[in-house]
PDB file of N, CA and C in Angstrom:
ATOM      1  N   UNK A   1       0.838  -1.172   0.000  1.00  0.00           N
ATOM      2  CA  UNK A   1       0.000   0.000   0.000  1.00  0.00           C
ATOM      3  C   UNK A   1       0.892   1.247   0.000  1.00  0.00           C
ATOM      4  N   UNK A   2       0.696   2.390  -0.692  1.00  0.00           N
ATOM      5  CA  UNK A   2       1.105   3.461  -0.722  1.00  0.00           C
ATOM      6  C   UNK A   2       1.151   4.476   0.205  1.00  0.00           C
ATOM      7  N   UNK A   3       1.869   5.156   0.611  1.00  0.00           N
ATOM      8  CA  UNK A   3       1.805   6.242   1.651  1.00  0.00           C
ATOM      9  C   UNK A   3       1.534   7.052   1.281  1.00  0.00           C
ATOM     10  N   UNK A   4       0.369   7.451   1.950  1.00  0.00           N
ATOM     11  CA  UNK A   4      -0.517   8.808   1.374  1.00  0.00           C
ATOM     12  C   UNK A   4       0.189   9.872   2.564  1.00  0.00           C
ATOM     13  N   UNK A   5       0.042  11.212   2.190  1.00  0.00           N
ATOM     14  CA  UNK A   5       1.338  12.393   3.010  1.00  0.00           C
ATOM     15  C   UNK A   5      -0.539  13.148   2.951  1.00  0.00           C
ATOM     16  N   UNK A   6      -0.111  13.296   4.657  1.00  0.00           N
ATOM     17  CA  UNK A   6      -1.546  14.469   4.921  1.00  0.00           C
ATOM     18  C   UNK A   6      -0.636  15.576   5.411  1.00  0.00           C
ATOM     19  N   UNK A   7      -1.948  16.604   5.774  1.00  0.00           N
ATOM     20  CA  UNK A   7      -1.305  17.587   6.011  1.00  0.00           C
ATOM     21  C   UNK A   7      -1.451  17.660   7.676  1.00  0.00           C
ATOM     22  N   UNK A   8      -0.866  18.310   8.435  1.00  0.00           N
ATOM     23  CA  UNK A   8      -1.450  18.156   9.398  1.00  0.00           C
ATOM     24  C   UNK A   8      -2.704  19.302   9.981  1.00  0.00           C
ATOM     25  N   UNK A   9      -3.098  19.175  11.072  1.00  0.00           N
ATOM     26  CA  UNK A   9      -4.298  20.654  11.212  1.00  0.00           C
ATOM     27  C   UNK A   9      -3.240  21.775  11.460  1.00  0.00           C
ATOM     28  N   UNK A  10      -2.417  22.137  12.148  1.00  0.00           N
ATOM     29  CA  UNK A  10      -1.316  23.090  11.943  1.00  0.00           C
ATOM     30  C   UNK A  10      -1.078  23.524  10.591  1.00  0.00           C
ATOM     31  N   UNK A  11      -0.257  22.507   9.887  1.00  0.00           N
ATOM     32  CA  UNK A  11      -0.144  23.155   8.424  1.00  0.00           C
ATOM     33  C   UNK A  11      -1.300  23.608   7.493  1.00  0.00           C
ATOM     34  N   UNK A  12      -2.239  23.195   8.055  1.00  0.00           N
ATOM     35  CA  UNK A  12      -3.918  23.009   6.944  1.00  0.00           C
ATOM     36  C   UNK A  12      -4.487  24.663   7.427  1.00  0.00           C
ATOM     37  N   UNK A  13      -3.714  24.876   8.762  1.00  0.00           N
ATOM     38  CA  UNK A  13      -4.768  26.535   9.121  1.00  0.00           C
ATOM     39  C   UNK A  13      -3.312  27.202   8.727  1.00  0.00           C
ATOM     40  N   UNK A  14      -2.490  27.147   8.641  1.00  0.00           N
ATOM     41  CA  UNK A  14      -1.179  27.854   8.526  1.00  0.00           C
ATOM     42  C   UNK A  14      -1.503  28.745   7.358  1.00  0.00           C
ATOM     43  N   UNK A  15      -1.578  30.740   7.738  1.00  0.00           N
ATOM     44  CA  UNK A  15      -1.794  31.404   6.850  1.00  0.00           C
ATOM     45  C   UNK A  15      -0.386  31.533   6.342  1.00  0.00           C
ATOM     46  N   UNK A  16      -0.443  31.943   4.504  1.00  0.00           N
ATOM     47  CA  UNK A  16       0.683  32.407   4.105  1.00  0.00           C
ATOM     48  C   UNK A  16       1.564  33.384   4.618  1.00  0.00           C
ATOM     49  N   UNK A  17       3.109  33.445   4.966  1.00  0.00           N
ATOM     50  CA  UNK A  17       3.319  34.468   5.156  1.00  0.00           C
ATOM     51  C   UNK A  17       3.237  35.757   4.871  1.00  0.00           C
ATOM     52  N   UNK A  18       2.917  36.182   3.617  1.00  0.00           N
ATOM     53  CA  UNK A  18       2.270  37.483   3.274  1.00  0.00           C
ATOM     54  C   UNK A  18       0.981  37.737   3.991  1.00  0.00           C
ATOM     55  N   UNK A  19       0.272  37.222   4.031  1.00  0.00           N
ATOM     56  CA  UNK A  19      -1.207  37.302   4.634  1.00  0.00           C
ATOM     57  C   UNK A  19      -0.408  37.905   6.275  1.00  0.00           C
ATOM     58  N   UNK A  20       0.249  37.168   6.913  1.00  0.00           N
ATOM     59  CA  UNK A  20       0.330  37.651   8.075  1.00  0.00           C
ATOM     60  C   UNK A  20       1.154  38.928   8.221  1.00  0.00           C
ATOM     61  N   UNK A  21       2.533  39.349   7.199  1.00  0.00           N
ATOM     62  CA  UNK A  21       3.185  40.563   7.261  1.00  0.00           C
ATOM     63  C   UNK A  21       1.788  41.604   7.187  1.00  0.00           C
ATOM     64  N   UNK A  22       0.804  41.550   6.397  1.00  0.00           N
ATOM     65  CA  UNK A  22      -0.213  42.406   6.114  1.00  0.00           C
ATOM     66  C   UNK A  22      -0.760  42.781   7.144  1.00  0.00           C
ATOM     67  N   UNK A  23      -1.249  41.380   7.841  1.00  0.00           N
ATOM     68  CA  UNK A  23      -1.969  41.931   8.708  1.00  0.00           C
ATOM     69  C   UNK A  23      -1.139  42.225   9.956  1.00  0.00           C
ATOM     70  N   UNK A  24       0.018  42.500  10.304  1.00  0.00           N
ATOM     71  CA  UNK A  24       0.677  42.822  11.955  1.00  0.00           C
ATOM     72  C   UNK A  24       0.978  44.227  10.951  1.00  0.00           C
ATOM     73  N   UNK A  25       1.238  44.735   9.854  1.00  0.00           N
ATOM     74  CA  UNK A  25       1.384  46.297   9.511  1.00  0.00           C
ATOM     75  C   UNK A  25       0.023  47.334   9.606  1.00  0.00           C
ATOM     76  N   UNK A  26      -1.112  46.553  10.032  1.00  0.00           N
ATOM     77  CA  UNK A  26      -2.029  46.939   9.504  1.00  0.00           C
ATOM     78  C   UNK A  26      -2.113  47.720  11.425  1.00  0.00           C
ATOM     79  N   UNK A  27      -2.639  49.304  11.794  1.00  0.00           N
ATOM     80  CA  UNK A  27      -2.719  49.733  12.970  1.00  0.00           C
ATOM     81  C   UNK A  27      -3.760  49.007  13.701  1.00  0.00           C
ATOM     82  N   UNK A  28      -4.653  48.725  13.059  1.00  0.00           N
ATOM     83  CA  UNK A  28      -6.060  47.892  13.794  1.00  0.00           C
ATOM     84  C   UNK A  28      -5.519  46.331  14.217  1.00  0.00           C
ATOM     85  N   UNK A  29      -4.763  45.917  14.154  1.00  0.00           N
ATOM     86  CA  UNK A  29      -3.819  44.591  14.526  1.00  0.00           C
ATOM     87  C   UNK A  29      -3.391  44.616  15.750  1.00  0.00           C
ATOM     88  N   UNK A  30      -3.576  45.863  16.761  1.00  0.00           N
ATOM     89  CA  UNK A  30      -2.630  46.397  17.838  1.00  0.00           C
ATOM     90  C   UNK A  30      -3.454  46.829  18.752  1.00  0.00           C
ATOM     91  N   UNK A  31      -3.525  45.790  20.101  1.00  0.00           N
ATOM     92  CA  UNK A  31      -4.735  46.661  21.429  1.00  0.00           C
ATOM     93  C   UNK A  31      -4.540  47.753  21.621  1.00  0.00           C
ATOM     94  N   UNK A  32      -3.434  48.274  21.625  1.00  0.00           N
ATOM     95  CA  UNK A  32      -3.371  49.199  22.396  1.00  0.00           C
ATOM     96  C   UNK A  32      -3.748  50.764  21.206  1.00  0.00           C
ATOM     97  N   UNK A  33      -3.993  50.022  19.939  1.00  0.00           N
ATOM     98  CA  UNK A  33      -4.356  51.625  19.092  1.00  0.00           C
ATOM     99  C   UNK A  33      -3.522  52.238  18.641  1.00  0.00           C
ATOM    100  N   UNK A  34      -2.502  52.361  18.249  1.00  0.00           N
ATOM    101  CA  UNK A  34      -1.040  52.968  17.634  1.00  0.00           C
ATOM    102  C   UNK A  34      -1.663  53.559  16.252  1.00  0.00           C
ATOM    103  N   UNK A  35      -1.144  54.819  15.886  1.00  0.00           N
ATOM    104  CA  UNK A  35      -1.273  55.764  14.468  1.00  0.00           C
ATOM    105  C   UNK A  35      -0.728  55.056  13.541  1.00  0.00           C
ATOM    106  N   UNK A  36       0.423  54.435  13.449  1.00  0.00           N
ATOM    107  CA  UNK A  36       1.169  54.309  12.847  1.00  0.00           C
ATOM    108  C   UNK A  36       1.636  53.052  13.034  1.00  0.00           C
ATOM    109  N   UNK A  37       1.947  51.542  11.613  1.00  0.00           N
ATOM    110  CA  UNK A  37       3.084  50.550  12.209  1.00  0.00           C
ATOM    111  C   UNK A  37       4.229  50.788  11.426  1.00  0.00           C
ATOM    112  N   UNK A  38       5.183  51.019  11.201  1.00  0.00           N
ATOM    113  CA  UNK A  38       6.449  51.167  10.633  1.00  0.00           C
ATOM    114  C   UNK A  38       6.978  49.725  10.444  1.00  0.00           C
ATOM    115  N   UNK A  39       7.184  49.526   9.290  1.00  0.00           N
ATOM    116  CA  UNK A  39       7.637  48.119   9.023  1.00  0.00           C
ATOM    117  C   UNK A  39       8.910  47.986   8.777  1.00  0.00           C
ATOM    118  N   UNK A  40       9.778  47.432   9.065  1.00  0.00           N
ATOM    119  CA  UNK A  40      11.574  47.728   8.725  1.00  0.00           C
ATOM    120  C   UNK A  40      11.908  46.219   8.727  1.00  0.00           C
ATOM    121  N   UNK A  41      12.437  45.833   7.553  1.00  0.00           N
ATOM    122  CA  UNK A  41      12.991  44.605   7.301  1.00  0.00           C
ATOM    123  C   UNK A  41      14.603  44.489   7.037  1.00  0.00           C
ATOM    124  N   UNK A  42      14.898  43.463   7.566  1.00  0.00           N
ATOM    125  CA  UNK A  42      16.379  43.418   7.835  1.00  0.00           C
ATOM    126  C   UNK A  42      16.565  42.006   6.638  1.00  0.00           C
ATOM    127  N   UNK A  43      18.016  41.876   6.484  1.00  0.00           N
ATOM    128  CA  UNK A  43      18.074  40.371   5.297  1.00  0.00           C
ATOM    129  C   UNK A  43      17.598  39.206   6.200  1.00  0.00           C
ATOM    130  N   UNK A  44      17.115  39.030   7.977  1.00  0.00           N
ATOM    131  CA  UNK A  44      16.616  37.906   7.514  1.00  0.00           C
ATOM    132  C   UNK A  44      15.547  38.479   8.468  1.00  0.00           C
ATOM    133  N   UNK A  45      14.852  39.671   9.356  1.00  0.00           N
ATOM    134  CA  UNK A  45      14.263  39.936  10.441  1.00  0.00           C
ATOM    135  C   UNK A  45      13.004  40.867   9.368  1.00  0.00           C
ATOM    136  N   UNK A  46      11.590  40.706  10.480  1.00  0.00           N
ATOM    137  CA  UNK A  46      10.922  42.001   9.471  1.00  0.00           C
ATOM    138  C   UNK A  46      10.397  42.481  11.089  1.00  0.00           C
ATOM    139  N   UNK A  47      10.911  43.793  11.461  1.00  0.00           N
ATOM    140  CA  UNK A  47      10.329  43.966  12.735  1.00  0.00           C
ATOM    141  C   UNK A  47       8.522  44.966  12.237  1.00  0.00           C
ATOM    142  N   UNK A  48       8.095  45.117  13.579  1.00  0.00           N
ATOM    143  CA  UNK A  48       7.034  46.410  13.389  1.00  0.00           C
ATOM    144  C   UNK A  48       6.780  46.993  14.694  1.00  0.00           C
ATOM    145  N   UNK A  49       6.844  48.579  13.892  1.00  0.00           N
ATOM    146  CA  UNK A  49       6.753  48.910  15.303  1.00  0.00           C
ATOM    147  C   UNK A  49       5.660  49.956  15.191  1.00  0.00           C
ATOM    148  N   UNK A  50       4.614  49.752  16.230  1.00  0.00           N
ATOM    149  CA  UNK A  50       3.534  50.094  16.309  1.00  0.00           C
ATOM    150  C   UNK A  50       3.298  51.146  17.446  1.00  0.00           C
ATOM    151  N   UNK A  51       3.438  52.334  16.803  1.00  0.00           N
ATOM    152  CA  UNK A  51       3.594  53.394  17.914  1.00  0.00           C
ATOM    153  C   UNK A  51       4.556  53.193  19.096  1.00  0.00           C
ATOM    154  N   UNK A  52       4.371  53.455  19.878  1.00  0.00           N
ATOM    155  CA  UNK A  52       5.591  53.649  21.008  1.00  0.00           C
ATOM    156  C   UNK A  52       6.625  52.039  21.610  1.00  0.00           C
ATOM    157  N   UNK A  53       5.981  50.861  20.836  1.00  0.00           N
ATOM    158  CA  UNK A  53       5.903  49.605  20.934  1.00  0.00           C
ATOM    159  C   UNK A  53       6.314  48.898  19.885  1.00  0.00           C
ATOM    160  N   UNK A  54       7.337  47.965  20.144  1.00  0.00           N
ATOM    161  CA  UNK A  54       7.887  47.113  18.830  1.00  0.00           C
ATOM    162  C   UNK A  54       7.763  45.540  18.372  1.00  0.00           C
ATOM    163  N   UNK A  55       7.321  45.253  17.792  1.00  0.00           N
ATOM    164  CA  UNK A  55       7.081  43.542  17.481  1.00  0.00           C
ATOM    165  C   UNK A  55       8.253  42.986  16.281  1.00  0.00           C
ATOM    166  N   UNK A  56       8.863  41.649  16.417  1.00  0.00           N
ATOM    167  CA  UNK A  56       9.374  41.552  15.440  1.00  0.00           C
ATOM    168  C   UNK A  56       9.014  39.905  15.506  1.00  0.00           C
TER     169      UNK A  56
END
């Protein structure tokens, strides 16, 4: 019998990474309400920093 390759539920909800850079740049992504996310990508880092507060 052949080995069939599943995916698992992790990989099956796993959004693309573009989908997620979008949405952590996006200000409504952030409790606390920030004007602004500033996105700064490094050769291998993409930080954001969301008003007075930084995510990477």
């Amino acid at each position: 019998m052949a080995a069939v390759a599943r995916k698992t539920t992790r990989q099956a909800k796993a959004a693309p990474l573009a989908e997620k850079l979008r949405f952590l740049a996006r200000p409504e992504s952030y409790p606390h309400n920030p004007p602004t996310v500033e996105v700064m990508e490094t050769h291998m880092s993409v930080a954001f920093l969301a008003g007075d507060r930084s995510t990477s």
